[in-house]
N, C-alpha and C. Protein backbone atom coordinates (compact mmCIF):
# COMPACT_ATOMS: atom_id res chain seq x y z
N UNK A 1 -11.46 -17.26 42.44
CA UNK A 1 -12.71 -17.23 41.71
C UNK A 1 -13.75 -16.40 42.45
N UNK A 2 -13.84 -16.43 43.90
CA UNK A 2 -14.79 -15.83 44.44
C UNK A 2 -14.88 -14.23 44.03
N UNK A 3 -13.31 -13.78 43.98
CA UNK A 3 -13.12 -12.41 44.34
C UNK A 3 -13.29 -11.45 42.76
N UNK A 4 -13.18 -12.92 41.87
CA UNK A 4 -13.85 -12.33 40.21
C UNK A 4 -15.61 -12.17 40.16
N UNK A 5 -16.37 -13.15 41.31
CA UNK A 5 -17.55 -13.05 41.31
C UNK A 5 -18.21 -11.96 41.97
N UNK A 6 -17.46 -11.62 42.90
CA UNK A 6 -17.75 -10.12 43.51
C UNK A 6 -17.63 -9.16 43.12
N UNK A 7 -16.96 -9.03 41.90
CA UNK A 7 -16.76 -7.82 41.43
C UNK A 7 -17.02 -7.62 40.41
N UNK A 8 -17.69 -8.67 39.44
CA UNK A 8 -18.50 -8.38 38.05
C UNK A 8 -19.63 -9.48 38.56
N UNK A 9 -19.72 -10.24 39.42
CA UNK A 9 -21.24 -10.90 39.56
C UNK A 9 -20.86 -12.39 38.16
N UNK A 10 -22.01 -13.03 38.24
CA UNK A 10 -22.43 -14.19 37.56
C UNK A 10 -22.09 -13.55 36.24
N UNK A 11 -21.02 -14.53 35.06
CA UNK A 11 -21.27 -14.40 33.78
C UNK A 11 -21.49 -14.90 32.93
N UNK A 12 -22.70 -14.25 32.50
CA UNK A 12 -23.78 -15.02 31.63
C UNK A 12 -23.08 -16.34 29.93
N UNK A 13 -22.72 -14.89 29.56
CA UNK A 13 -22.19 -15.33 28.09
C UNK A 13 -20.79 -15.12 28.16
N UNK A 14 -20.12 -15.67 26.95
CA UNK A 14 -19.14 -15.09 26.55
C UNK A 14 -18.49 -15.62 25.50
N UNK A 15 -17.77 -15.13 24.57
CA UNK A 15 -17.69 -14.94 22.90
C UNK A 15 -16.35 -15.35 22.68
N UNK A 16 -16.05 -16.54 22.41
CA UNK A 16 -14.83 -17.18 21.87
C UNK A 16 -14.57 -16.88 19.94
N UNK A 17 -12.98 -17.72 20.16
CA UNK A 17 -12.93 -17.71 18.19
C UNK A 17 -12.86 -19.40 18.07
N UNK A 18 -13.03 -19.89 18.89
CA UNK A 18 -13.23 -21.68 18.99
C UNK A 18 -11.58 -22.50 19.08
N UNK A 19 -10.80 -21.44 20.16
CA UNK A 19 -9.57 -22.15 21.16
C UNK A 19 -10.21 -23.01 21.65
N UNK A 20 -10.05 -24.62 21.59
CA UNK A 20 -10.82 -25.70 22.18
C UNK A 20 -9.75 -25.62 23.59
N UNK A 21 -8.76 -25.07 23.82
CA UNK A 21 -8.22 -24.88 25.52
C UNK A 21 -8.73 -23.72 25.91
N UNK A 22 -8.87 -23.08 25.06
CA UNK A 22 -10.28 -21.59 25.36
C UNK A 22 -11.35 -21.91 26.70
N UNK A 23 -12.13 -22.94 25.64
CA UNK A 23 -13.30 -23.26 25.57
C UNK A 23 -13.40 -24.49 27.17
N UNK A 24 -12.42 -25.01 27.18
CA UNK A 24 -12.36 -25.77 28.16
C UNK A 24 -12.03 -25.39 29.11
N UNK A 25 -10.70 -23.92 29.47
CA UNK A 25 -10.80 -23.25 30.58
C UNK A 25 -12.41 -22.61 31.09
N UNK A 26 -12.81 -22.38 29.92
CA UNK A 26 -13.63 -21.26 30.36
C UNK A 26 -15.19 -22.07 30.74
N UNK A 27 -15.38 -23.19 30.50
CA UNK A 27 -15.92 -24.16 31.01
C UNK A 27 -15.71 -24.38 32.43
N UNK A 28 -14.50 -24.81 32.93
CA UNK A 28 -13.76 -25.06 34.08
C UNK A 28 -14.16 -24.15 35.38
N UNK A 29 -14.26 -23.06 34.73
CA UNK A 29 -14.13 -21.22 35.61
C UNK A 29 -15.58 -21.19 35.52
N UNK A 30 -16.51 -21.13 34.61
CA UNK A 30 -17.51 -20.49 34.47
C UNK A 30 -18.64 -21.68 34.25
N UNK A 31 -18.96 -22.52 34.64
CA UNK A 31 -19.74 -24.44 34.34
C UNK A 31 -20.98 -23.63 33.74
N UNK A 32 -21.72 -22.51 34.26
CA UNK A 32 -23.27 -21.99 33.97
C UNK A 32 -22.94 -20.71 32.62
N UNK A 33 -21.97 -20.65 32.15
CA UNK A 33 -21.89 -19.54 31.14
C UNK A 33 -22.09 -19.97 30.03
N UNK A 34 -23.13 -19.85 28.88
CA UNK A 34 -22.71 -19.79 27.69
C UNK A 34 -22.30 -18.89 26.86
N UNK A 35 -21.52 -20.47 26.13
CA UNK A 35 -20.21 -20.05 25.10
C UNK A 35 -20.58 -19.82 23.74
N UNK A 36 -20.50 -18.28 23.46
CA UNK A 36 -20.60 -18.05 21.59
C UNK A 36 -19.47 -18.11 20.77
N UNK A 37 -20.08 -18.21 19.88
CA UNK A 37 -18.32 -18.88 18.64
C UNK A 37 -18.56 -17.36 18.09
N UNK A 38 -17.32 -16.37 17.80
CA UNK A 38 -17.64 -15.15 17.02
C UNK A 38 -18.06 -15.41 15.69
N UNK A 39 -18.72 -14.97 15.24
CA UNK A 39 -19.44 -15.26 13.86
C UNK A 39 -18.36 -14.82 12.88
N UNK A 40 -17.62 -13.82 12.90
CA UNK A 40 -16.34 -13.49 11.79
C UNK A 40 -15.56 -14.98 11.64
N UNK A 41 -15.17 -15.21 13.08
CA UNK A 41 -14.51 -16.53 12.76
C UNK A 41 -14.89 -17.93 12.53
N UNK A 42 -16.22 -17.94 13.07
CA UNK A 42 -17.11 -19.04 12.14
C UNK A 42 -16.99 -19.17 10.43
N UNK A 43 -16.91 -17.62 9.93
CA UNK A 43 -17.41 -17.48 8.68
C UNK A 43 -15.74 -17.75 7.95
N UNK A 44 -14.77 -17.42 8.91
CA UNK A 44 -13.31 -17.61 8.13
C UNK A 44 -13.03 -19.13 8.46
N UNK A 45 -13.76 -19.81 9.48
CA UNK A 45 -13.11 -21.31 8.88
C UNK A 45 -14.22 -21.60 8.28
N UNK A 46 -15.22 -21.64 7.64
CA UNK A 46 -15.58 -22.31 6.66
C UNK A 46 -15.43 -21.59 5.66
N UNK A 47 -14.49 -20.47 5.41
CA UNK A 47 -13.89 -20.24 4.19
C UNK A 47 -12.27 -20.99 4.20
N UNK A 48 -12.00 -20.90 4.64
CA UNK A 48 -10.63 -21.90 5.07
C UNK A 48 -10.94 -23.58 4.30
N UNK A 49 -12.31 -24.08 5.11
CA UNK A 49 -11.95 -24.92 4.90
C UNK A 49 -12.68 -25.36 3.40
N UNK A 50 -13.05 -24.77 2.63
CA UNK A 50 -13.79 -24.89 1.47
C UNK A 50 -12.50 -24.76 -0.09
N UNK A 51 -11.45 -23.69 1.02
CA UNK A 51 -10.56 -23.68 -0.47
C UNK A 51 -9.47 -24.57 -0.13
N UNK A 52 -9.47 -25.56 1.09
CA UNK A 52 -8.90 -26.73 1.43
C UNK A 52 -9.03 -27.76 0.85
N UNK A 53 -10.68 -28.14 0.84
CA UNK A 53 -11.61 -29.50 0.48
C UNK A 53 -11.36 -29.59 -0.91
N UNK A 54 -10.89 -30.97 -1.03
CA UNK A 54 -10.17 -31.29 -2.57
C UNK A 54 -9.46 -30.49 -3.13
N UNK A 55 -8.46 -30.11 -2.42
CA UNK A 55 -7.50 -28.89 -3.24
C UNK A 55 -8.17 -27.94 -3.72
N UNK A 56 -8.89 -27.24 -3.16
CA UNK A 56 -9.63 -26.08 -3.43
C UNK A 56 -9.78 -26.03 -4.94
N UNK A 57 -10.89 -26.98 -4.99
CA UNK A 57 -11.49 -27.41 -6.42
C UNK A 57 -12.61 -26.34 -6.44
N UNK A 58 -13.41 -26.55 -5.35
CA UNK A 58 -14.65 -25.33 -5.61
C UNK A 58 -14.46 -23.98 -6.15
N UNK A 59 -15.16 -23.61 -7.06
CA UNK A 59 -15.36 -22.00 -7.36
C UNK A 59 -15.10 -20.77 -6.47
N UNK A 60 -14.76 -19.89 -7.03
CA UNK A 60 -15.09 -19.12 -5.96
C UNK A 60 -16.49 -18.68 -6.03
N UNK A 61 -16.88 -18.70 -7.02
CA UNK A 61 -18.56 -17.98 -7.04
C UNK A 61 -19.12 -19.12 -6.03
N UNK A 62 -18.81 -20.48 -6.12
CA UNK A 62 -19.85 -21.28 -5.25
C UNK A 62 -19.04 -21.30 -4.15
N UNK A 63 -18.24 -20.24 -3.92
CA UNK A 63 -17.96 -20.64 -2.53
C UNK A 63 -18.49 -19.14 -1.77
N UNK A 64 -18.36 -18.48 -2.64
CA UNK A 64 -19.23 -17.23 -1.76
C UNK A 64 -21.04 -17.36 -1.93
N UNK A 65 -21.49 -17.87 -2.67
CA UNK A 65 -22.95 -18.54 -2.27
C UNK A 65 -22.67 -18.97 -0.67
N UNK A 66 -21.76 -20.04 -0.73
CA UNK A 66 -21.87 -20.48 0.80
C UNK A 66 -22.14 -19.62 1.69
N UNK A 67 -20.98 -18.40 1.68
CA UNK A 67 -20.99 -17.80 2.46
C UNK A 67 -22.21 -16.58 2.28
N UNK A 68 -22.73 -15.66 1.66
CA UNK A 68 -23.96 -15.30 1.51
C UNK A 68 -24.45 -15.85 2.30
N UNK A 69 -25.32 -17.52 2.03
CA UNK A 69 -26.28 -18.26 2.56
C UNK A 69 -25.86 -17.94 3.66
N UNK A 70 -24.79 -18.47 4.59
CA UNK A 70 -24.77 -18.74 5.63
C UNK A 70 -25.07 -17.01 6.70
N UNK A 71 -24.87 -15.97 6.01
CA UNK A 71 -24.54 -14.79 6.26
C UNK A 71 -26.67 -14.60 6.49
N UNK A 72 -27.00 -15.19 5.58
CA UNK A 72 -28.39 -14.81 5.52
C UNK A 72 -29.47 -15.78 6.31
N UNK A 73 -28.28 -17.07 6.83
CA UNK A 73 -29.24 -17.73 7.45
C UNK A 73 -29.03 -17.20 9.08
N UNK A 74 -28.01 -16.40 9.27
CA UNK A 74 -27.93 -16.08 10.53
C UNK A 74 -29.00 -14.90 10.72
N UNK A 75 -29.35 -14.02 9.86
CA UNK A 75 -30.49 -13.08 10.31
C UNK A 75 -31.78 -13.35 10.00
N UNK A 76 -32.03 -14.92 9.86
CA UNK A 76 -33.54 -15.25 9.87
C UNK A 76 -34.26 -15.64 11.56
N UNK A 77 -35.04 -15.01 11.56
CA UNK A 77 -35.56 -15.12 13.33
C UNK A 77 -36.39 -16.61 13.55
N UNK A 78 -36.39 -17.65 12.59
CA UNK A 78 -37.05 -18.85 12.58
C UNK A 78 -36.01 -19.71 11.94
């Protein structure tokens, strides 16, 4: 570990797809880094899990609202 810190220094962030053994190595290695979930794959499991929920009863029109919204709540600065 030392000889990874010497040679890129302290790391700050870093950008998972939400491997929960991912997430827990990289916990382990890195205790002061935060962890981002990639937003593509945020946005594919809650499309995943929407045409899952009740046998993918929902629409597709109301299921891309979801996703819109969610697409539009990520570029609000408040």
């Amino acid at each position: 570990m030392d000889i990874w810190t010497n040679i890129i220094g302290d790391i700050m962030s870093i950008m998972i797809d939400r491997d929960l053994k991912e997430l827990n190595a990289i916990r382990r290695v890195f205790p002061t880094a935060k962890v981002l979930l990639c937003w593509f794959h945020v946005l594919q499991a809650v499309h995943r899990w929407m045409v899952k929920r009740d046998g993918g009863n929902l629409p597709v029109n109301q299921r891309n609202l979801v996703i819109q919204a969610m697409v539009a709540m990520k570029s609000c600065l408040t």
